[in-house]
Protein backbone atom coordinates (compact mmCIF):
# COMPACT_ATOMS: atom_id res chain seq x y z
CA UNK A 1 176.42 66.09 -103.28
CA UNK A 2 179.95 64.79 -104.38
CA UNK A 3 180.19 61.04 -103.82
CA UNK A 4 183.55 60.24 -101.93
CA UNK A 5 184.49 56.50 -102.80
CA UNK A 6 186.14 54.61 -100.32
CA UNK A 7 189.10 53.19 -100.47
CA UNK A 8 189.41 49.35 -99.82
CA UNK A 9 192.18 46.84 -99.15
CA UNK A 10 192.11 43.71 -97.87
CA UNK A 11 193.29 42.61 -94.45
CA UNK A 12 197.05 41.14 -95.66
CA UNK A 13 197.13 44.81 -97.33
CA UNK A 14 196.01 46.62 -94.66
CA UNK A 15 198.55 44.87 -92.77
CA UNK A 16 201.92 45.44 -94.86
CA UNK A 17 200.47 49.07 -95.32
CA UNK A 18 200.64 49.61 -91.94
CA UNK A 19 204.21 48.12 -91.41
CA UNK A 20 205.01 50.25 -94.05
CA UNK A 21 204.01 53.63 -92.51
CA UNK A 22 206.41 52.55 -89.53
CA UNK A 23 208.96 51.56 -91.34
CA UNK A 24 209.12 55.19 -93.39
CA UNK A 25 208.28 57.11 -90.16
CA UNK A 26 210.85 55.29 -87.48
CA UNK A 27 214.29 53.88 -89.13
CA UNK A 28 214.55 51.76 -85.75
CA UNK A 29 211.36 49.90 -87.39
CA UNK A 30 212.29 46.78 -88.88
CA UNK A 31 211.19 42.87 -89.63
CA UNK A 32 212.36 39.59 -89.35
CA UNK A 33 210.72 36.04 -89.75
CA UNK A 34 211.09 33.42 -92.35
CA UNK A 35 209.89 33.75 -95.68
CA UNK A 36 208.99 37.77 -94.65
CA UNK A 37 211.27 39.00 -97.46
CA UNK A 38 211.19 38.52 -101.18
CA UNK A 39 207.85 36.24 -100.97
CA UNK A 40 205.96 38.83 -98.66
CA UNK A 41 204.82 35.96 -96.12
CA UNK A 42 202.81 33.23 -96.49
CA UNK A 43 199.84 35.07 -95.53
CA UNK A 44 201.05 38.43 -97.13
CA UNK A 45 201.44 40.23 -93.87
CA UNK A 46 204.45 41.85 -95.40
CA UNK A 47 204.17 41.64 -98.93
CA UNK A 48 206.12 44.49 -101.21
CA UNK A 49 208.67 45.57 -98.02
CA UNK A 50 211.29 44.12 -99.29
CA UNK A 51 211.17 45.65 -102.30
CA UNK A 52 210.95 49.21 -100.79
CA UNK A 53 212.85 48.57 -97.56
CA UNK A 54 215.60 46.15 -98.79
CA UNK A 55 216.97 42.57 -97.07
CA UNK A 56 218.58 45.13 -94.46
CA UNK A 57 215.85 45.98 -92.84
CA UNK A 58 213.43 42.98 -94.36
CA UNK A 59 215.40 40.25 -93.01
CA UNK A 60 214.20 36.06 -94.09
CA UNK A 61 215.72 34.39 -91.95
CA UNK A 62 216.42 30.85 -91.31
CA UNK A 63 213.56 27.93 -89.69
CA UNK A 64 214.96 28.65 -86.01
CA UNK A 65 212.03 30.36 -84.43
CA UNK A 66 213.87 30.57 -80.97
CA UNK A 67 216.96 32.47 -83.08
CA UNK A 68 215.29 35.00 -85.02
CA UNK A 69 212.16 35.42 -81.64
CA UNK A 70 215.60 36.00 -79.33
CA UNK A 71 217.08 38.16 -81.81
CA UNK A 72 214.20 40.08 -82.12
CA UNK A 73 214.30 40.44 -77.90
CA UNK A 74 218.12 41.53 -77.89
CA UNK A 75 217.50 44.09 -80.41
CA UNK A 76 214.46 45.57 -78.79
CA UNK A 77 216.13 45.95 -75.58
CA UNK A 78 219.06 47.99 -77.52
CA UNK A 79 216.44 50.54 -78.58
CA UNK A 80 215.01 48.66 -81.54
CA UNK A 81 211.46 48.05 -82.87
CA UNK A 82 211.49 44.97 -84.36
CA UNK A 83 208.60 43.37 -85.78
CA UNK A 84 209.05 39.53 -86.54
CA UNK A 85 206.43 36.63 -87.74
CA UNK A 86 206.06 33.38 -86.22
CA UNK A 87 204.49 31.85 -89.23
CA UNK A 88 201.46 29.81 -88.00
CA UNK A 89 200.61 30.02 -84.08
CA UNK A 90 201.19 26.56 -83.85
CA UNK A 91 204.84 26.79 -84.25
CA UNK A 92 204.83 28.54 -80.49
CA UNK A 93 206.07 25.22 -78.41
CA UNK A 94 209.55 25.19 -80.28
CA UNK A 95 210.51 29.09 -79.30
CA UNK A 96 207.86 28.98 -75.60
CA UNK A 97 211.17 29.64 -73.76
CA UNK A 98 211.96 32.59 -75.78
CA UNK A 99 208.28 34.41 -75.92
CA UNK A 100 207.72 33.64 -72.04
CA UNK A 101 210.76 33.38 -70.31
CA UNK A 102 212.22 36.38 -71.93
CA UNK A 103 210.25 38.46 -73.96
CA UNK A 104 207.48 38.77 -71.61
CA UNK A 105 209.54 39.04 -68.04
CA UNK A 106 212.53 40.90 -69.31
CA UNK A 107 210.34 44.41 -68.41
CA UNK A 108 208.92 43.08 -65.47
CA UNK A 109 212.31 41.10 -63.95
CA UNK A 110 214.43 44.26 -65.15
CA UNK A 111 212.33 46.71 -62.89
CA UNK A 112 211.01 48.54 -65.96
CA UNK A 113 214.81 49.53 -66.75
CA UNK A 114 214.57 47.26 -70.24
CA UNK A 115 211.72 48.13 -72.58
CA UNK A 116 211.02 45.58 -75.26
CA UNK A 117 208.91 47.49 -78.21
CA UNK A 118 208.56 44.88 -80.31
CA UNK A 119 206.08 42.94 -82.40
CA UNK A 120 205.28 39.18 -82.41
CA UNK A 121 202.75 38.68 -85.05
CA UNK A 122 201.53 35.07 -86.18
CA UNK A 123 198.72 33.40 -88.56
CA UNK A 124 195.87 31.81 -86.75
CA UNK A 125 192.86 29.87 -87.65
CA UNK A 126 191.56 27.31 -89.17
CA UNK A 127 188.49 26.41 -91.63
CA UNK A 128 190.89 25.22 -94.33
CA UNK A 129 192.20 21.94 -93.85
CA UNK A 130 195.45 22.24 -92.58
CA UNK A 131 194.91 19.39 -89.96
CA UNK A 132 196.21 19.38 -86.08
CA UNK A 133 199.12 21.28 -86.30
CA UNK A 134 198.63 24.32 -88.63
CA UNK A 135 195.06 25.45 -87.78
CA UNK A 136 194.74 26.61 -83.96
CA UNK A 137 194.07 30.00 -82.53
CA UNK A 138 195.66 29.09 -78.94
CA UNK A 139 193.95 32.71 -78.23
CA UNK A 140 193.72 31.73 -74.35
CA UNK A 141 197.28 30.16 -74.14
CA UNK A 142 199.00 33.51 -74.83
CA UNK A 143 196.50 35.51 -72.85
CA UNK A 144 197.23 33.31 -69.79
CA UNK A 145 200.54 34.55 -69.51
CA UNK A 146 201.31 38.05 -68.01
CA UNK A 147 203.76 40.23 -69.32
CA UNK A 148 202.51 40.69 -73.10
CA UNK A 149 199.16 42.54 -74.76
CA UNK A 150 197.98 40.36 -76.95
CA UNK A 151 195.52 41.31 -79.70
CA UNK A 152 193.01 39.91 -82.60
CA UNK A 153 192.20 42.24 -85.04
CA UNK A 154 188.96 41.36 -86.99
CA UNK A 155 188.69 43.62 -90.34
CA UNK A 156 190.85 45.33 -92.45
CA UNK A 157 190.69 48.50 -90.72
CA UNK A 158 191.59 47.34 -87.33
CA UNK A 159 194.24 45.10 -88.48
CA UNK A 160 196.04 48.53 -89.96
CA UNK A 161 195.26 50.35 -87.34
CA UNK A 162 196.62 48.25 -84.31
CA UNK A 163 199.50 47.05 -86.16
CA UNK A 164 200.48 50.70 -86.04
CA UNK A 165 199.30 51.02 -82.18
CA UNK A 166 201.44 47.70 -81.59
CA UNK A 167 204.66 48.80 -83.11
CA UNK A 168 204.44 51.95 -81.12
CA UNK A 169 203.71 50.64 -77.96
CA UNK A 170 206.73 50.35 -75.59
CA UNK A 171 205.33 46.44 -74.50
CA UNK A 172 205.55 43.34 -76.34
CA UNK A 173 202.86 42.62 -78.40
CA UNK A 174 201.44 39.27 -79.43
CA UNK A 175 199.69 40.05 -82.73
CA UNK A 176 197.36 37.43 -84.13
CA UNK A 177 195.97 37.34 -87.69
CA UNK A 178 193.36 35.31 -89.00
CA UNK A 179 194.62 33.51 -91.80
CA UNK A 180 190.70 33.47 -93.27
CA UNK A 181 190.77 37.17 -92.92
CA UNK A 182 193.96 38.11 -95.22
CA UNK A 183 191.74 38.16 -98.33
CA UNK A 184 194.61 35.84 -100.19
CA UNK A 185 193.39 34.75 -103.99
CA UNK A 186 194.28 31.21 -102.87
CA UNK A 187 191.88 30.45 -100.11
CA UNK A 188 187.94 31.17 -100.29
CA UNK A 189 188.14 34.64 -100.00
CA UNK A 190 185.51 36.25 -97.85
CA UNK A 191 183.65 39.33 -98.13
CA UNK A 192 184.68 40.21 -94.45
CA UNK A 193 188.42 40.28 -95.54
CA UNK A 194 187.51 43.49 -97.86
CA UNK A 195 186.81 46.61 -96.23
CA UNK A 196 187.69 51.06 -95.91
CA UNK A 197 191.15 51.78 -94.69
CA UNK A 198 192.34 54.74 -94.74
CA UNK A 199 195.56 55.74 -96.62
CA UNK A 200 196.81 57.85 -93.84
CA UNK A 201 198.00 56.53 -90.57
CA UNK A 202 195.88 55.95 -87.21
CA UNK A 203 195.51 54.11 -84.54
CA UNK A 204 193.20 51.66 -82.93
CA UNK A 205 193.27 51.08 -79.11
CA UNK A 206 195.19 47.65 -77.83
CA UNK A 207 192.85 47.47 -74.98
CA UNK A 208 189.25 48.27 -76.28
CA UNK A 209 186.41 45.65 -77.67
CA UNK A 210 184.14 47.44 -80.18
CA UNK A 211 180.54 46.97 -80.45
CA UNK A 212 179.84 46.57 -84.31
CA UNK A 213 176.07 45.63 -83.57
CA UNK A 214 174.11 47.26 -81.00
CA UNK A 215 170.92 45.34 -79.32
CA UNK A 216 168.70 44.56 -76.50
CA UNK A 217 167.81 40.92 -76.41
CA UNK A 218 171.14 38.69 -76.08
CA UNK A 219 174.74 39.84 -76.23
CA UNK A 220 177.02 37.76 -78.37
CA UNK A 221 180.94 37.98 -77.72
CA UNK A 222 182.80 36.78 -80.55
CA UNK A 223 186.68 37.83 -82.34
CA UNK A 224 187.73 37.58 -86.03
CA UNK A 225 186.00 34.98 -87.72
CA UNK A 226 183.36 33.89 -84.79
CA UNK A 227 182.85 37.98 -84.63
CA UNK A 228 181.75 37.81 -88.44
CA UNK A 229 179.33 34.42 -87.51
CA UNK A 230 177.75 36.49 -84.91
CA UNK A 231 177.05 39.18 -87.01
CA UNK A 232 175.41 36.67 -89.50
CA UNK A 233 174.05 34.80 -87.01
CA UNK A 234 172.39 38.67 -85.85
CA UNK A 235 170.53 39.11 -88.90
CA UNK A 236 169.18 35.77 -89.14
CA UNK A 237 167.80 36.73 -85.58
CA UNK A 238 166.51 40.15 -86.49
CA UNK A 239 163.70 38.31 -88.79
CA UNK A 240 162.57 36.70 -85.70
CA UNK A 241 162.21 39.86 -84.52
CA UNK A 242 165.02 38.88 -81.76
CA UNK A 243 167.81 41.84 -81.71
CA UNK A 244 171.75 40.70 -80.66
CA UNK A 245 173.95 42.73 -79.78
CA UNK A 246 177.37 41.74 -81.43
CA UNK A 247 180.93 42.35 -79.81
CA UNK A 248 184.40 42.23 -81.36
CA UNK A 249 186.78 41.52 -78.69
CA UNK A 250 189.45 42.57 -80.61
CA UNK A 251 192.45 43.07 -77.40
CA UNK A 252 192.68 39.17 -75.32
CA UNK A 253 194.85 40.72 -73.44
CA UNK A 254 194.00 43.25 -71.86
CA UNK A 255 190.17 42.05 -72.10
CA UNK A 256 188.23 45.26 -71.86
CA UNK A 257 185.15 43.88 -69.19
CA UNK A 258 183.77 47.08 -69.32
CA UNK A 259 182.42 46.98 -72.52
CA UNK A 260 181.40 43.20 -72.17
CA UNK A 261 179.45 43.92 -68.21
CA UNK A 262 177.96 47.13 -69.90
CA UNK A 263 176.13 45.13 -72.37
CA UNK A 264 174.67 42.39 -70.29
CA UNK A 265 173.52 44.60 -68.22
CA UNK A 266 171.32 45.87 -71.44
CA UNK A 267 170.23 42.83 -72.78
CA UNK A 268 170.48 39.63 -69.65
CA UNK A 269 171.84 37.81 -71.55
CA UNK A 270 175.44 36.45 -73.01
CA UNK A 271 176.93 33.91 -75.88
CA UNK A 272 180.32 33.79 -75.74
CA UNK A 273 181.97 31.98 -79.04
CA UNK A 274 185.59 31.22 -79.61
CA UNK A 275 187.81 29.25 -82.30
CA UNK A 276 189.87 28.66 -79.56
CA UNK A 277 189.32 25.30 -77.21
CA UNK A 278 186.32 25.06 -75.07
CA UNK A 279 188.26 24.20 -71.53
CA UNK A 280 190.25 26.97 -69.67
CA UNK A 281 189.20 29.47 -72.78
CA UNK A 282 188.51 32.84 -73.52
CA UNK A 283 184.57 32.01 -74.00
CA UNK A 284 185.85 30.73 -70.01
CA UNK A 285 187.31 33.67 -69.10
CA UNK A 286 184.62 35.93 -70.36
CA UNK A 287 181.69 33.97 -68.38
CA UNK A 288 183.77 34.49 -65.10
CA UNK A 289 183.98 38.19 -65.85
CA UNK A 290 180.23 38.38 -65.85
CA UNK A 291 179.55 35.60 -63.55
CA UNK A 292 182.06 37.59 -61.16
CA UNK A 293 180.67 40.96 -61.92
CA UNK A 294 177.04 41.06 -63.42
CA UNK A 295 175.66 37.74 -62.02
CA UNK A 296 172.12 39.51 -61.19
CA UNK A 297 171.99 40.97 -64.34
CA UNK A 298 171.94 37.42 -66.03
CA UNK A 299 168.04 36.12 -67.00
CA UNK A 300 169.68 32.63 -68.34
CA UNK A 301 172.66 30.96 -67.96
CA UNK A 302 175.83 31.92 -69.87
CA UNK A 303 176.19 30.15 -73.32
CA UNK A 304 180.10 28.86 -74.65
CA UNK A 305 179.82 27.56 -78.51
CA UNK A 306 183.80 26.73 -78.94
CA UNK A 307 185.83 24.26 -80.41
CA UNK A 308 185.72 20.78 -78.33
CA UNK A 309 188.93 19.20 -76.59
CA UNK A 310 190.08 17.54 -79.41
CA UNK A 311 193.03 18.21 -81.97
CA UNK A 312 191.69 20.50 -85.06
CA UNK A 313 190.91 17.33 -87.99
CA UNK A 314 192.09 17.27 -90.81
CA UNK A 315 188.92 15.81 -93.03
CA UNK A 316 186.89 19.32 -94.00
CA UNK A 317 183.31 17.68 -92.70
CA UNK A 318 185.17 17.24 -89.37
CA UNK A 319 186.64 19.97 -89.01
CA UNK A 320 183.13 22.01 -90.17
CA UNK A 321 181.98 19.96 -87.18
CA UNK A 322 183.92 20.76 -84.91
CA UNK A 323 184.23 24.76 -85.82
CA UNK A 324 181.83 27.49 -84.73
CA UNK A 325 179.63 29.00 -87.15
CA UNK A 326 176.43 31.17 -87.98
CA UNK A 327 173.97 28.52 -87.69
CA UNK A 328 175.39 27.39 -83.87
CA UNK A 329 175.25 30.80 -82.73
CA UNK A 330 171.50 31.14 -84.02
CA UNK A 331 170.45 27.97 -82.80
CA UNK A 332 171.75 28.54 -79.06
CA UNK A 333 170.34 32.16 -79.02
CA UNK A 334 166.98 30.99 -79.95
CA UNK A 335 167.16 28.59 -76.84
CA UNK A 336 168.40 31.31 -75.06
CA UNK A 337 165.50 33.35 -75.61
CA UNK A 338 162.73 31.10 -76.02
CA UNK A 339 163.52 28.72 -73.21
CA UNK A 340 164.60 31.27 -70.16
């Protein structure tokens, strides 16, 4: 039988492949951000488009995040599908005004007259020791607000495939990329930021979680890099004969419960584990899905692992503190089990 090898990029790849299927397919398709052009993004979300698209429709543009965000709104609302980075999440309180006030109520305040097809994507994460203000998710603080879908791809293969769902969807999207999960030469790359994508276009669903690990014991809810703990976390439990079943949120915004309440009501029981903050959360939100909706289904009370109210640290053994990881996910499933 002839072996078919698969073809694997990593996520930054995956990423700039899929921009690059839009641009070629719709000429109303463009980008804008700073430092999107000739160096291909700090986190190579775009890397090569200038090259093939030019600086008309590859735009760098100056560090004015509320300029380039609001002229990224105008021109969506005149029938354009721009696509534009906000370089690290964190950046979001200079240009709020633009993202919420705008971008996010222009559909709604406009009666549905004034579409707004465009992309906001933006690095997330931490894990590297870029200290307080470069290493947040802020995951919860953009599904809060109404008025955008906001997703976080966790592989390679989603990451192509919603990009290409995002720029095609008549909403504003909020696209978040984990920075860990680009596969760049110049962090620790993981083997979680290599994986099959196809070379042809598709598209993944903005509104569905995907279970990547099925089980009957303890559900564990995770997204991009908590997703890939909870997978590691799963085997480590399988030799205790303990079987998880592991979630990838994927969409924040919508959260698709009926994936989540559909697998509690297998196993009883539910870790929920964020990179995000621990108060007023998506490991939060997720609990009062099931507490609302599957209470009686629960054997043991809902577990949160999440990052603690406190700025991200700079020093690497506090921020390792601080984080989630494999280890805290397998040590709060074994109480889970063991103790209830």
């Amino acid at each position: 039988m002839e072996t078919i090898e698969k073809r694997m990029l990593t996520g930054n790849k995956a990423m700039a492949e899929a921009i690059a299927l839009e641009m070629e397919r719709d000429p109303t398709v463009f980008v804008l951000g700073e430092d999107v052009g000739k160096y291909g993004g700090i986190f190579g979300s775009t890397q090569g488009l200038f090259d093939q698209f030019g600086a008309d429709r590859v735009m760098d543009t100056p560090i004015s995040e509320t300029a380039f965000i609001g002229a990224a709104i105008g021109a969506a609302a005149e029938g354009m599908r721009p696509i534009t980075e906000l370089m690290f999440v964190d950046f979001f309180g200079v240009c709020m005004d633009q993202i919420y006030n705008h971008m996010a109520k222009i559909p709604y305040m406009s009666g549905g007259n004034v579409k707004l097809p465009m992309v906001l994507m933006t690095a997330v994460g931490g894990g590297y020791n870029d200290a307080a203000q470069h290493s947040q998710t802020l995951y919860a603080t953009f599904a809060h607000l109404p008025g955008m879908k906001v997703v976080a791809p966790s592989t390679p293969y989603d990451l192509k495939g919603m990009m290409i769902s995002a720029i095609r969807d008549d909403n504003p999207v909020v696209f978040m990329f984990h920075k860990t999960l680009q596969g760049l030469g110049w962090m620790d790359q993981l083997d979680a930021s290599i994986s099959h994508v196809p070379k042809e276009d598709y598209t993944v669903p903005l509104d569905k979680a995907n279970v990547v690990r099925e089980g009957k014991d303890v559900t564990i809810v995770g997204l991009q890099m908590t997703m890939h703990y909870a997978l590691e976390a799963a085997e480590k439990l399988a030799e205790e004969g303990i079987e998880a079943e592991v979630i990838d949120l994927r969409s924040i915004a919508p959260i698709d419960k009926e994936t989540i309440i559909k697998s509690v009501k297998r196993t009883h029981r539910l870790i929920v584990v964020d990179e995000d903050y621990l108060s007023c959360g998506i490991s939060a939100e997720v609990s009062a899905i099931i507490a609302e909706e599957a209470l009686y289904e629960l054997e043991a009370p809902v577990k949160r692992i999440a990052v603690p109210d406190v700025p991200l640290p700079y020093s690497r053994p506090l921020e390792q503190f601080v984080l989630p990881n494999a280890n805290k996910i397998y040590d709060e499933a074994m109480k889970l089990i063991n103790e209830w």
